[in-house]
PDB file of N, CA and C in Angstrom:
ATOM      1  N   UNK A   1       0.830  -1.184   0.000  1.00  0.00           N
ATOM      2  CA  UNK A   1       0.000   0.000   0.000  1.00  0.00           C
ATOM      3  C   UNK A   1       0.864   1.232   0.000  1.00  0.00           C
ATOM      4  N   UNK A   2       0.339   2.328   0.138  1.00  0.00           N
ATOM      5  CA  UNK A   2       1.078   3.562  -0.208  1.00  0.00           C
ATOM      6  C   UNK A   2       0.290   4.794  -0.476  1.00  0.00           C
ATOM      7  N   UNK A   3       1.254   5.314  -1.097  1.00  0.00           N
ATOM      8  CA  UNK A   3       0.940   6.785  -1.858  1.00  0.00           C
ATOM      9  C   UNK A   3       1.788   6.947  -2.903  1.00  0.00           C
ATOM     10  N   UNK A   4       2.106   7.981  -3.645  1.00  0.00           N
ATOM     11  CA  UNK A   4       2.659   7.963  -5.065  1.00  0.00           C
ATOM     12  C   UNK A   4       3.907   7.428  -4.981  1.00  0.00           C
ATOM     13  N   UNK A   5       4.639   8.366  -4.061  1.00  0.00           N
ATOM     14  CA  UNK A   5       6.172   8.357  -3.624  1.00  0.00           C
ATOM     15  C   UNK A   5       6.104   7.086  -3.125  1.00  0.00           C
ATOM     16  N   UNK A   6       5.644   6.271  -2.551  1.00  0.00           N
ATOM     17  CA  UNK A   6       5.818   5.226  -1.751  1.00  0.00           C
ATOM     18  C   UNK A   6       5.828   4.474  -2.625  1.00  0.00           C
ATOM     19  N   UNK A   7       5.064   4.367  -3.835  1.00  0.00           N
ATOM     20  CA  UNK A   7       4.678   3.179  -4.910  1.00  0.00           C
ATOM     21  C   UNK A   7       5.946   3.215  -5.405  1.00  0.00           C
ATOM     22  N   UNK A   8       6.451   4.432  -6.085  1.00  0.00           N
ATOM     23  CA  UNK A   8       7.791   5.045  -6.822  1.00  0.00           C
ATOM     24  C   UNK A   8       8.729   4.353  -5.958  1.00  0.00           C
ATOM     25  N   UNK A   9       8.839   4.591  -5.193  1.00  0.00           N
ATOM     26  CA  UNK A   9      10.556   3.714  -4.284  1.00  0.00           C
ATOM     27  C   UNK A   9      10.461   2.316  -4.306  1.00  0.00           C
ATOM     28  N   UNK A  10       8.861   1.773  -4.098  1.00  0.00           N
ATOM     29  CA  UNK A  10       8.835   0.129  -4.613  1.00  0.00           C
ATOM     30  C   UNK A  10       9.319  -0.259  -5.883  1.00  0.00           C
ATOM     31  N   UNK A  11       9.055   0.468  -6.590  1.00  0.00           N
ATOM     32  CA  UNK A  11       9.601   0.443  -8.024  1.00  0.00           C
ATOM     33  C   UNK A  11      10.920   0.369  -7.996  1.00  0.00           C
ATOM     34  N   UNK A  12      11.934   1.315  -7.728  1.00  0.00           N
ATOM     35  CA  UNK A  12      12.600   1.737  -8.028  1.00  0.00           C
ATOM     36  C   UNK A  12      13.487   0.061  -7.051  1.00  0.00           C
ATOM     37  N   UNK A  13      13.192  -0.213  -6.048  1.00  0.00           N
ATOM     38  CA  UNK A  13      13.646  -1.644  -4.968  1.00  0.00           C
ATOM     39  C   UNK A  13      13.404  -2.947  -6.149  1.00  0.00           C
ATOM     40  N   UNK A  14      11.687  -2.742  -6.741  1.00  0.00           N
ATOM     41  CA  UNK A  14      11.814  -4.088  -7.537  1.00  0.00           C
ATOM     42  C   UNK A  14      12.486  -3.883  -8.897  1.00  0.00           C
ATOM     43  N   UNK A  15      13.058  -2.613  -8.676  1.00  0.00           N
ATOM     44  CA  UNK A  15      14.291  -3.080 -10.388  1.00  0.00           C
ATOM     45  C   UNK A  15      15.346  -3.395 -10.160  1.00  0.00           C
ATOM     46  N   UNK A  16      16.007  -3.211  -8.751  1.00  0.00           N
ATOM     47  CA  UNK A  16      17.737  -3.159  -8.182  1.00  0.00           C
ATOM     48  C   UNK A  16      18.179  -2.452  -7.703  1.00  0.00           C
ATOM     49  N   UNK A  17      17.315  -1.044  -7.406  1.00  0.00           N
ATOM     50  CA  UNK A  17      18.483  -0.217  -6.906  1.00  0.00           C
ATOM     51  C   UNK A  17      18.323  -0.783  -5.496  1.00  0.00           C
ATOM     52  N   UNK A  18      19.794  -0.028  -4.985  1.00  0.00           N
ATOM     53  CA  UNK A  18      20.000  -0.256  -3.610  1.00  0.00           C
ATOM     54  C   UNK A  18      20.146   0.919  -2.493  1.00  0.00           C
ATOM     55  N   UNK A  19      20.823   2.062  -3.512  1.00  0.00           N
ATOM     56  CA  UNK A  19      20.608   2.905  -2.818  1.00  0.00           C
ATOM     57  C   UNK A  19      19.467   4.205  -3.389  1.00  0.00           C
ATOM     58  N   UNK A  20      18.539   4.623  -3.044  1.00  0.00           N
ATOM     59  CA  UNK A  20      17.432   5.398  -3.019  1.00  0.00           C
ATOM     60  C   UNK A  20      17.537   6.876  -2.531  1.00  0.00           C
ATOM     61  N   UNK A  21      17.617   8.219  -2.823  1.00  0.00           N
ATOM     62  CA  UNK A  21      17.721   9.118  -2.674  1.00  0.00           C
ATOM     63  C   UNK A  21      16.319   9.932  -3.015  1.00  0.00           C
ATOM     64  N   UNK A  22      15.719  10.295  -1.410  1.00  0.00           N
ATOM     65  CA  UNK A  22      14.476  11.465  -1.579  1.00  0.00           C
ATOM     66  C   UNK A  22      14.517  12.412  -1.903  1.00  0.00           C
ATOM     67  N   UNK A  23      13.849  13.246  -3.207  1.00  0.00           N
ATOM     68  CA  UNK A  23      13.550  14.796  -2.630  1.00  0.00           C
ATOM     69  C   UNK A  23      12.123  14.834  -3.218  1.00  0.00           C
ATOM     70  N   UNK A  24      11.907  16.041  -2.281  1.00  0.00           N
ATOM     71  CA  UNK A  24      10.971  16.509  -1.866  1.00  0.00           C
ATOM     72  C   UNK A  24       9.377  15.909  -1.580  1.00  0.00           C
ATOM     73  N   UNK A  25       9.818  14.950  -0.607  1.00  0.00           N
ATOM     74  CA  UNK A  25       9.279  14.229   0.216  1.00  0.00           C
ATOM     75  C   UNK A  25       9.694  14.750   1.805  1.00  0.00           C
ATOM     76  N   UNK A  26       8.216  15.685   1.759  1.00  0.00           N
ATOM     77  CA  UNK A  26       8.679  16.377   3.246  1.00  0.00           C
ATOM     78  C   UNK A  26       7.041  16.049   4.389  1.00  0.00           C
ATOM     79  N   UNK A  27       6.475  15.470   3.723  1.00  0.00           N
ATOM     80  CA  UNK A  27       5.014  15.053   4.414  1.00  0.00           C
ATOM     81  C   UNK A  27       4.943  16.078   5.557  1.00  0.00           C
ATOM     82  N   UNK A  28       4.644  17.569   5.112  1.00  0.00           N
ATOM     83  CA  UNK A  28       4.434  18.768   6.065  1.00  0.00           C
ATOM     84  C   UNK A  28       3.142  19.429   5.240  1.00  0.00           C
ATOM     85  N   UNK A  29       2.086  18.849   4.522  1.00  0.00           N
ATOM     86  CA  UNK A  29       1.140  19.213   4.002  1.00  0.00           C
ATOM     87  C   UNK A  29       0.229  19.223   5.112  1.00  0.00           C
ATOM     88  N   UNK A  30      -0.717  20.280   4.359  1.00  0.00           N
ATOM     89  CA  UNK A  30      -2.052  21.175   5.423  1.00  0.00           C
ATOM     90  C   UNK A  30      -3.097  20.751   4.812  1.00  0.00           C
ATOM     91  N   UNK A  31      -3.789  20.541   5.813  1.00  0.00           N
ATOM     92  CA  UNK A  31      -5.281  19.639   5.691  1.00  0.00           C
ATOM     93  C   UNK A  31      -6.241  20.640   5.226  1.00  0.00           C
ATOM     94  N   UNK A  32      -5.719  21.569   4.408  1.00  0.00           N
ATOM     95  CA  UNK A  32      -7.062  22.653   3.875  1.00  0.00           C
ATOM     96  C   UNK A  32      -6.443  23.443   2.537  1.00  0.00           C
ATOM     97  N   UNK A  33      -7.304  23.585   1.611  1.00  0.00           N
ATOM     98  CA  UNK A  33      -7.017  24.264   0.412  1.00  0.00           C
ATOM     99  C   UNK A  33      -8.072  25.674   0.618  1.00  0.00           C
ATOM    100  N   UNK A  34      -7.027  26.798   1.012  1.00  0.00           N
ATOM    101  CA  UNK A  34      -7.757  28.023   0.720  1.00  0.00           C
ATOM    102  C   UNK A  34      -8.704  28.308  -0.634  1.00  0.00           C
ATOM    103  N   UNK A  35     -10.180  28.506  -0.151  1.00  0.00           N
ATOM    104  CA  UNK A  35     -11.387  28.722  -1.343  1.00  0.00           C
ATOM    105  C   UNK A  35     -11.658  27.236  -1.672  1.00  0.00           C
ATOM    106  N   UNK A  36     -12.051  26.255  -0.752  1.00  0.00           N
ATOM    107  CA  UNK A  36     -12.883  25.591  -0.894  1.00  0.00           C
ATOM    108  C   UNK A  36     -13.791  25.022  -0.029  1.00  0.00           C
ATOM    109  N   UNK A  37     -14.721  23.959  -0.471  1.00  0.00           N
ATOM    110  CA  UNK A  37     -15.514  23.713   0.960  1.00  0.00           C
ATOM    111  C   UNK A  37     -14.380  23.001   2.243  1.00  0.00           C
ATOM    112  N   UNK A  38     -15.249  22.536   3.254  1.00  0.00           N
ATOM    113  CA  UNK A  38     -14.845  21.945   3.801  1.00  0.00           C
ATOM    114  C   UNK A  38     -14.488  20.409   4.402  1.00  0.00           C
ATOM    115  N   UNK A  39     -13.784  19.380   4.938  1.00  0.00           N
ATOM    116  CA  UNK A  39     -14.449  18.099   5.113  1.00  0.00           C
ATOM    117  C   UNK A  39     -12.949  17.724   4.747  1.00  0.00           C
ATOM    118  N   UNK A  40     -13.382  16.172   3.986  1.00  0.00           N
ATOM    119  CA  UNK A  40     -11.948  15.650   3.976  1.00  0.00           C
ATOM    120  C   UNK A  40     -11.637  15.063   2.483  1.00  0.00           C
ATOM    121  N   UNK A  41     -13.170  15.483   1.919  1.00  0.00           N
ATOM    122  CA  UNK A  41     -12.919  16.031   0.497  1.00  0.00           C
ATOM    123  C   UNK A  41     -13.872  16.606   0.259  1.00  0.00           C
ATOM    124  N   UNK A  42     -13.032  17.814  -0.394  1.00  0.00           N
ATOM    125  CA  UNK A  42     -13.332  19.227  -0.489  1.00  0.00           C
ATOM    126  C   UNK A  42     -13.560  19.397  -1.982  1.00  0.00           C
ATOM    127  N   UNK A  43     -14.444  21.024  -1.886  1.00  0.00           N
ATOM    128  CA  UNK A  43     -14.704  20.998  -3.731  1.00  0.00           C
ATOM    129  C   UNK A  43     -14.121  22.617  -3.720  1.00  0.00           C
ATOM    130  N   UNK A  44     -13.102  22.622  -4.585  1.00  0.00           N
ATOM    131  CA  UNK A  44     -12.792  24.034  -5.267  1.00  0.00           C
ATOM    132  C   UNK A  44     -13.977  24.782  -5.586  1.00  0.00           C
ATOM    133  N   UNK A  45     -13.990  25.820  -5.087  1.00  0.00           N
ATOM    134  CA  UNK A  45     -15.402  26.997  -5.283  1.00  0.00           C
ATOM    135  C   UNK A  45     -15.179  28.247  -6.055  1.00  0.00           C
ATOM    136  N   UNK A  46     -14.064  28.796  -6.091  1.00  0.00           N
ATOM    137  CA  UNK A  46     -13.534  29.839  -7.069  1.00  0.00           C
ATOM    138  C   UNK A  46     -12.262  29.747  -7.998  1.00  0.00           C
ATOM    139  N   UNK A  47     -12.157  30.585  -8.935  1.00  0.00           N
ATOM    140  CA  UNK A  47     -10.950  29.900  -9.662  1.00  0.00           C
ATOM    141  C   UNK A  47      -9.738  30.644  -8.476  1.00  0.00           C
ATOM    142  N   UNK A  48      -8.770  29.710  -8.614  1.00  0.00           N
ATOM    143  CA  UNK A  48      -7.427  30.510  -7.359  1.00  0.00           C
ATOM    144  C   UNK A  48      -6.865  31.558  -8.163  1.00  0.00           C
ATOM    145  N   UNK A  49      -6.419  32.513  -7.328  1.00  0.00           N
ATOM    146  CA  UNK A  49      -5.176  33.294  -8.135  1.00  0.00           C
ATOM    147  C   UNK A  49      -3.850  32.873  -7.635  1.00  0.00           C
ATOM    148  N   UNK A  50      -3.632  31.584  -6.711  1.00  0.00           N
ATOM    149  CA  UNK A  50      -2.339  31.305  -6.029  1.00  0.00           C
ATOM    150  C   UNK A  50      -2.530  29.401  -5.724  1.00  0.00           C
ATOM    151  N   UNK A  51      -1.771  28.917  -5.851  1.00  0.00           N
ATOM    152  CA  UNK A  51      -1.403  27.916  -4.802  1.00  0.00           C
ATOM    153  C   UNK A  51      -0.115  27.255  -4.337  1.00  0.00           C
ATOM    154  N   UNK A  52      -0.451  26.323  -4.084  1.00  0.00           N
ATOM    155  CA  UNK A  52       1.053  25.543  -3.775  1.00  0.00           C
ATOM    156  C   UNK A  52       1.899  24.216  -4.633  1.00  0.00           C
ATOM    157  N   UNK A  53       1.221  24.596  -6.160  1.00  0.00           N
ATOM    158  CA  UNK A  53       1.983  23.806  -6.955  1.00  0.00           C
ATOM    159  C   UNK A  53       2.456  24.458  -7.940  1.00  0.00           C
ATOM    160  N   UNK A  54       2.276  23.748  -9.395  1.00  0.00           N
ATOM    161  CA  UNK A  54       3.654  24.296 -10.248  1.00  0.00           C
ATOM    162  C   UNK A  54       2.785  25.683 -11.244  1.00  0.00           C
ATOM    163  N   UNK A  55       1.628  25.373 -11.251  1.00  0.00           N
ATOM    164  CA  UNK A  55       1.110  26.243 -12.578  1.00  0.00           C
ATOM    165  C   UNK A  55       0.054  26.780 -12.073  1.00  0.00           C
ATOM    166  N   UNK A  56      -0.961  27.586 -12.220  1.00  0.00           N
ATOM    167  CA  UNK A  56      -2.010  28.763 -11.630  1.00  0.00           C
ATOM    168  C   UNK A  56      -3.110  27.699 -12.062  1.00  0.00           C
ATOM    169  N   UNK A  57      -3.538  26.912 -12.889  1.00  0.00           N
ATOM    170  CA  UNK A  57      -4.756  26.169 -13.123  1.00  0.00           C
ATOM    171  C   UNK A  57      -4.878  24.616 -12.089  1.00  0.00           C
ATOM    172  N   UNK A  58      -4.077  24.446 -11.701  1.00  0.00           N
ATOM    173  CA  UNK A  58      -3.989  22.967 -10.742  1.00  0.00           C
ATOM    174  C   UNK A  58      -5.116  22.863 -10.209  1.00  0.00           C
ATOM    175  N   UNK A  59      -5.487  23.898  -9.637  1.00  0.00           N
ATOM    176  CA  UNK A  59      -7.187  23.692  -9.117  1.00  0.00           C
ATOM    177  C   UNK A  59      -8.027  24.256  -9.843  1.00  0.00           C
ATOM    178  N   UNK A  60      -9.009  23.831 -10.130  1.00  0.00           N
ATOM    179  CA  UNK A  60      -9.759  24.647 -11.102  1.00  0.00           C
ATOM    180  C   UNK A  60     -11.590  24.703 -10.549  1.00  0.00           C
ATOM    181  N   UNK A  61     -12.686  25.570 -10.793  1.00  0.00           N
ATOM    182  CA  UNK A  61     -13.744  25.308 -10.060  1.00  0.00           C
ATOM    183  C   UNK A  61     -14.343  24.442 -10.261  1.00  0.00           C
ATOM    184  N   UNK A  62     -14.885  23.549  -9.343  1.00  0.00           N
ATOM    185  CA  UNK A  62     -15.778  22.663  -9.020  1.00  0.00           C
ATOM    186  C   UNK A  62     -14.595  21.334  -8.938  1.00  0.00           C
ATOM    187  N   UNK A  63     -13.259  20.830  -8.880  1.00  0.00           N
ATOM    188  CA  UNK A  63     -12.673  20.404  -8.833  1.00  0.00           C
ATOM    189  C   UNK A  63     -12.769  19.766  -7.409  1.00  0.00           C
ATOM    190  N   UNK A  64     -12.690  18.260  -7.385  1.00  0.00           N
ATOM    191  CA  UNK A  64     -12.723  17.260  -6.046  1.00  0.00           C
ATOM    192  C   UNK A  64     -11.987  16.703  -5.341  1.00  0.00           C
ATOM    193  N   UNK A  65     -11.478  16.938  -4.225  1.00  0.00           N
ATOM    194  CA  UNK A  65     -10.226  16.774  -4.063  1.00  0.00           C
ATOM    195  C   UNK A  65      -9.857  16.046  -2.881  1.00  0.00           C
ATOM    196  N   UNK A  66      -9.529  15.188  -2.762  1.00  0.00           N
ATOM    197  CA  UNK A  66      -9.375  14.808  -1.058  1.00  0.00           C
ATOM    198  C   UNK A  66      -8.019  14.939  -0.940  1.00  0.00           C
ATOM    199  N   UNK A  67      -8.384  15.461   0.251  1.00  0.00           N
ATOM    200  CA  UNK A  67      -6.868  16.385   1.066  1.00  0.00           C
ATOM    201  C   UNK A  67      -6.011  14.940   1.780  1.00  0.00           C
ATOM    202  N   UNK A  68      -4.429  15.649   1.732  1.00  0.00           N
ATOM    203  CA  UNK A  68      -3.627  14.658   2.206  1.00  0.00           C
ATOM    204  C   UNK A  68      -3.661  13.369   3.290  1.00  0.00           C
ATOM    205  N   UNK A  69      -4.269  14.620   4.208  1.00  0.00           N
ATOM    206  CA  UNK A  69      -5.014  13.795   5.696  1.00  0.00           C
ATOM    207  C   UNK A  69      -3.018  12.805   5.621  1.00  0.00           C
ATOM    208  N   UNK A  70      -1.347  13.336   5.745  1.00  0.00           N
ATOM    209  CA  UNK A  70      -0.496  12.702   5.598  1.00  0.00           C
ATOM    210  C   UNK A  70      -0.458  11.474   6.892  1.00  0.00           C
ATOM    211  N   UNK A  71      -0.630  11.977   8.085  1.00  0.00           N
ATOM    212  CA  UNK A  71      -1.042  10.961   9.153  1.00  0.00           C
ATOM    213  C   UNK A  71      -1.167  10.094   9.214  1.00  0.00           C
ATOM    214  N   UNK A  72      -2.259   9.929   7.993  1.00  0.00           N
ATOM    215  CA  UNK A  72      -2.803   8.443   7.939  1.00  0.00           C
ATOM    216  C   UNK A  72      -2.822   8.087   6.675  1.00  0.00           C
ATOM    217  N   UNK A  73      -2.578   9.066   5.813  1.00  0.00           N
ATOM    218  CA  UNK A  73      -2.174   8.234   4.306  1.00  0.00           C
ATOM    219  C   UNK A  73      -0.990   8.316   3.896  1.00  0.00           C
ATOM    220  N   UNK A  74       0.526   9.241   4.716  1.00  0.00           N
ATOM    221  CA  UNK A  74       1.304   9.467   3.920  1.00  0.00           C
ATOM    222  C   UNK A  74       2.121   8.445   4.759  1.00  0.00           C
ATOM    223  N   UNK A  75       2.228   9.267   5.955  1.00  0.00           N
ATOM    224  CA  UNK A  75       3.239   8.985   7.091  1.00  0.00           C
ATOM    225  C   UNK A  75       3.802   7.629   7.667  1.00  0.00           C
ATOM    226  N   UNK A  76       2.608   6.541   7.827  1.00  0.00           N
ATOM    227  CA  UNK A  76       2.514   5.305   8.383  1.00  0.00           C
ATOM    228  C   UNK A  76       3.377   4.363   6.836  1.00  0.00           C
ATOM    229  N   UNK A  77       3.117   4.821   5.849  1.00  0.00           N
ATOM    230  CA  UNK A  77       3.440   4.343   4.662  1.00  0.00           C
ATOM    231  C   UNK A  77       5.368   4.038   4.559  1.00  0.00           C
ATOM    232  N   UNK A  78       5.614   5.685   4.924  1.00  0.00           N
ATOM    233  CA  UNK A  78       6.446   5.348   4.562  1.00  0.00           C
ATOM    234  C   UNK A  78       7.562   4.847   5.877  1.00  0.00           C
ATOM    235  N   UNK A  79       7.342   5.100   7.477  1.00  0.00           N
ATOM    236  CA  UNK A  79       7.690   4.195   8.117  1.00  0.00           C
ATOM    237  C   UNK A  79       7.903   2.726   7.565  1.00  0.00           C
ATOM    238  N   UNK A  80       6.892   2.234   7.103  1.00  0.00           N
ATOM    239  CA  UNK A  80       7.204   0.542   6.754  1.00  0.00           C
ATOM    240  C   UNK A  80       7.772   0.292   5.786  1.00  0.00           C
ATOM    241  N   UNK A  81       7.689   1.490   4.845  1.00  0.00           N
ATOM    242  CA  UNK A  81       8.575   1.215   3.681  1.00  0.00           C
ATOM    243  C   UNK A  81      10.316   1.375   4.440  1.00  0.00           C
ATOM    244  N   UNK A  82      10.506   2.079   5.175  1.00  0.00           N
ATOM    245  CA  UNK A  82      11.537   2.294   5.531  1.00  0.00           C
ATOM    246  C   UNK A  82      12.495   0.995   6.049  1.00  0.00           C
ATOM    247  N   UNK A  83      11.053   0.666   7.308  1.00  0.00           N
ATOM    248  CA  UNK A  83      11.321  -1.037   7.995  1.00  0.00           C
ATOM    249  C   UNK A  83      11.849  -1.772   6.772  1.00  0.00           C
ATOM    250  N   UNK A  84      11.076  -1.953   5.801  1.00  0.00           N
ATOM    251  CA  UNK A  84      11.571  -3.342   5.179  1.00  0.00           C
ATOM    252  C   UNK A  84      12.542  -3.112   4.357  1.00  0.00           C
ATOM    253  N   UNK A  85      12.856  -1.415   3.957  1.00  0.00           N
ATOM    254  CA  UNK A  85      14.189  -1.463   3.070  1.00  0.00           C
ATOM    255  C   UNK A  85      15.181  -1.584   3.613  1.00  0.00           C
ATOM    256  N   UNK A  86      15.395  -1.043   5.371  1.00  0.00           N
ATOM    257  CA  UNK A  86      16.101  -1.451   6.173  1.00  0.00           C
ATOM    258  C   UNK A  86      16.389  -3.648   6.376  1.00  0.00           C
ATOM    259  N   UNK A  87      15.173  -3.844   6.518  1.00  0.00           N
ATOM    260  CA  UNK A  87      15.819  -5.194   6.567  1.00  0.00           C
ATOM    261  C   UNK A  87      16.354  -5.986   5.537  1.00  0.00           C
ATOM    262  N   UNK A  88      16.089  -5.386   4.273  1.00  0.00           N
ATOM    263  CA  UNK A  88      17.073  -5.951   3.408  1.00  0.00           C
ATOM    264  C   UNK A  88      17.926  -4.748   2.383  1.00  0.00           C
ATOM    265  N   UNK A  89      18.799  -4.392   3.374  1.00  0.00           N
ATOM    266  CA  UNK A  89      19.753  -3.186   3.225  1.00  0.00           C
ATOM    267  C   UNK A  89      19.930  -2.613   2.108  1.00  0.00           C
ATOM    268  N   UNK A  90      18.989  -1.628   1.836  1.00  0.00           N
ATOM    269  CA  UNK A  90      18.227  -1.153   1.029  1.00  0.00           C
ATOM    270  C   UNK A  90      18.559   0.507   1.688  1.00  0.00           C
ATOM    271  N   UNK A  91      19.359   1.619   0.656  1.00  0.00           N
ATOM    272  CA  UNK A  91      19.409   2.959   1.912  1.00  0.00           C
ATOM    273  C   UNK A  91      18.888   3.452   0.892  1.00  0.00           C
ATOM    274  N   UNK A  92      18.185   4.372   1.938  1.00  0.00           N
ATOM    275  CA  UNK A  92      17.161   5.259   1.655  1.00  0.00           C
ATOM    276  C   UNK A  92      17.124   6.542   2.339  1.00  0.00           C
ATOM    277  N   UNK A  93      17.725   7.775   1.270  1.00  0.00           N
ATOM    278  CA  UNK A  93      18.522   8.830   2.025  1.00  0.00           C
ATOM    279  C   UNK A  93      17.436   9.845   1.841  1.00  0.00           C
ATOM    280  N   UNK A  94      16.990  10.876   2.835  1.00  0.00           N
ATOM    281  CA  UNK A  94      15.741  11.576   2.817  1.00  0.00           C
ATOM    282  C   UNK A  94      16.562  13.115   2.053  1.00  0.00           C
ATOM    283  N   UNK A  95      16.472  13.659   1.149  1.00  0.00           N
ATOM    284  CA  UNK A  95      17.308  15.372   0.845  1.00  0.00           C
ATOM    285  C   UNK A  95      16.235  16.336   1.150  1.00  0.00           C
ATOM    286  N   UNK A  96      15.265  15.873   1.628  1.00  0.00           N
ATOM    287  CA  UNK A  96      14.237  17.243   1.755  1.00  0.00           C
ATOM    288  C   UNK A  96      14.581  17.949   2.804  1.00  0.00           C
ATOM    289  N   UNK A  97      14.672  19.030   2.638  1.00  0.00           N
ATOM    290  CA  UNK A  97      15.074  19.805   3.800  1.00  0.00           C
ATOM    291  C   UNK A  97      14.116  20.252   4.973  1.00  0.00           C
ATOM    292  N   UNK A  98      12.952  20.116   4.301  1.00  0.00           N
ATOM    293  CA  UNK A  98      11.622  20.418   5.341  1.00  0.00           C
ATOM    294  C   UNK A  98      11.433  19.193   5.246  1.00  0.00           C
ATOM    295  N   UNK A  99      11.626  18.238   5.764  1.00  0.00           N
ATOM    296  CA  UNK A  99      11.342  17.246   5.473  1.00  0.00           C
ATOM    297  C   UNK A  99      10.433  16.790   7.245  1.00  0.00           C
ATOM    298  N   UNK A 100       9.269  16.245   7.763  1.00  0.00           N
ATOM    299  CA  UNK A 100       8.899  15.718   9.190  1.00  0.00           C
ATOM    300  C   UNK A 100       8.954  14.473   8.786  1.00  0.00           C
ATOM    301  N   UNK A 101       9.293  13.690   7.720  1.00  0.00           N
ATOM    302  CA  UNK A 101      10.089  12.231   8.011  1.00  0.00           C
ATOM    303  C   UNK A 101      11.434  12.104   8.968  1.00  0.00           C
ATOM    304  N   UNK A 102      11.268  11.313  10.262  1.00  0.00           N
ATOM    305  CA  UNK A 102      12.133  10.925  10.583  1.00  0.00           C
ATOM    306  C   UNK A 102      12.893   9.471  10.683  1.00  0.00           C
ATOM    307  N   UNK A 103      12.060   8.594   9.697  1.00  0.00           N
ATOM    308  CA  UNK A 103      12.360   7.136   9.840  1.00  0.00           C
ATOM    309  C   UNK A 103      13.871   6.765   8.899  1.00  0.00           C
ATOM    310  N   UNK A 104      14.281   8.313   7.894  1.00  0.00           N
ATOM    311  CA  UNK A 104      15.502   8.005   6.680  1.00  0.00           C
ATOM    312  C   UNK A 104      16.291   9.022   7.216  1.00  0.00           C
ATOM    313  N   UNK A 105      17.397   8.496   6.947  1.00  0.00           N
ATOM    314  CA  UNK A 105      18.247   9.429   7.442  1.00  0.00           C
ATOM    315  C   UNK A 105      18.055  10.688   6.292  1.00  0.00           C
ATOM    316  N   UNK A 106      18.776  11.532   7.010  1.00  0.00           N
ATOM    317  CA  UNK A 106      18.393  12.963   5.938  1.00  0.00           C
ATOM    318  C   UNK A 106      19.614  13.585   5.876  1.00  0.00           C
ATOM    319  N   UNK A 107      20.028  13.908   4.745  1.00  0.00           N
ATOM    320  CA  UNK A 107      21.327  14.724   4.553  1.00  0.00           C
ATOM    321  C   UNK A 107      20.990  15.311   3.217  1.00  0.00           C
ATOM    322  N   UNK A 108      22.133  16.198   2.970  1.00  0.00           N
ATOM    323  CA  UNK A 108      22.267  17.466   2.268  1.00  0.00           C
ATOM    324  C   UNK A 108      22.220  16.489   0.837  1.00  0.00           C
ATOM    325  N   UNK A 109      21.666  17.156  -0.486  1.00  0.00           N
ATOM    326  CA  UNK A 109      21.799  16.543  -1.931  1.00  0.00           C
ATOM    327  C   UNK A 109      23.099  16.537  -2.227  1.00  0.00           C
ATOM    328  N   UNK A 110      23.894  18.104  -1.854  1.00  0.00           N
ATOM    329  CA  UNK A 110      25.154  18.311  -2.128  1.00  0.00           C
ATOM    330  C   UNK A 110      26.306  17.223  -1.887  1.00  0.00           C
ATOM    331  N   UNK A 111      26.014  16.750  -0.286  1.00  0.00           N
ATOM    332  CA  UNK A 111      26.573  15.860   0.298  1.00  0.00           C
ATOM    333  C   UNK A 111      26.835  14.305  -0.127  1.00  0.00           C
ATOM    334  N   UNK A 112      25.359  14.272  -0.611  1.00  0.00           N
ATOM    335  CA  UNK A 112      24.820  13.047  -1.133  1.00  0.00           C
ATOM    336  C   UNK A 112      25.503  12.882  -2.517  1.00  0.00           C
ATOM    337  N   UNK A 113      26.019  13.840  -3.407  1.00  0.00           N
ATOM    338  CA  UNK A 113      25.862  13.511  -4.921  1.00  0.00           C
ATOM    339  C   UNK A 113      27.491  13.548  -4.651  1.00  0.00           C
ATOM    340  N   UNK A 114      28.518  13.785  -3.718  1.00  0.00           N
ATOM    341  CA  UNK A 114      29.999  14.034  -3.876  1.00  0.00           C
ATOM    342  C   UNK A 114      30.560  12.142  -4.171  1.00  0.00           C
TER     343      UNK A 114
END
């Protein structure tokens, strides 16, 4: 089970790699999208003039969305992913700098790529 990132690193374990390098995997997402309803899926109500991804249309009106809720869909995920890459020595280096994963170790990209 999982989430995107979580599926992605299974992948990346059932082709060979061994060592695994995160970014931006920082599971510090907010349980609410400014201008929409409320609940735990929510409906976009106006078009945005802002958000928190790459392009101004990502949300668009009437758009359905269920929010991260990371707690319980992100977080627990990737603990176990961690467990079992750990038991078959499998590293898995966290580069996010905001990162509230604490199950991978976390160091600098810079550090990581020397």
């Amino acid at each position: 089970g999982g989430n995107s990132g979580v599926n992605a690193v299974q992948v990346a374990i059932c082709l060979g790699y061994q060592k695994i390098i995160l970014l931006g995997v920082d599971c510090n997402y907010e349980n609410k999208i400014v201008g929409s309803t409320s609940g735990h899926e929510v409906t976009i109500k106006d078009k945005m003039q802002e958000n928190d991804h790459w392009f101004e249309e990502y949300y668009l009106p009437g758009d359905r969305i269920n929010l991260p809720n990371a707690e319980v869909h992100h977080t627990p995920n990737w603990i176990e992913l961690s467990r079992k890459a750990n038991q078959h020595d499998i590293e898995i280096i966290n580069c996010s700098k905001d990162s509230t994963l604490s199950c991978f170790k976390i160091q600098d990209l810079q550090q990581v790529l020397v």
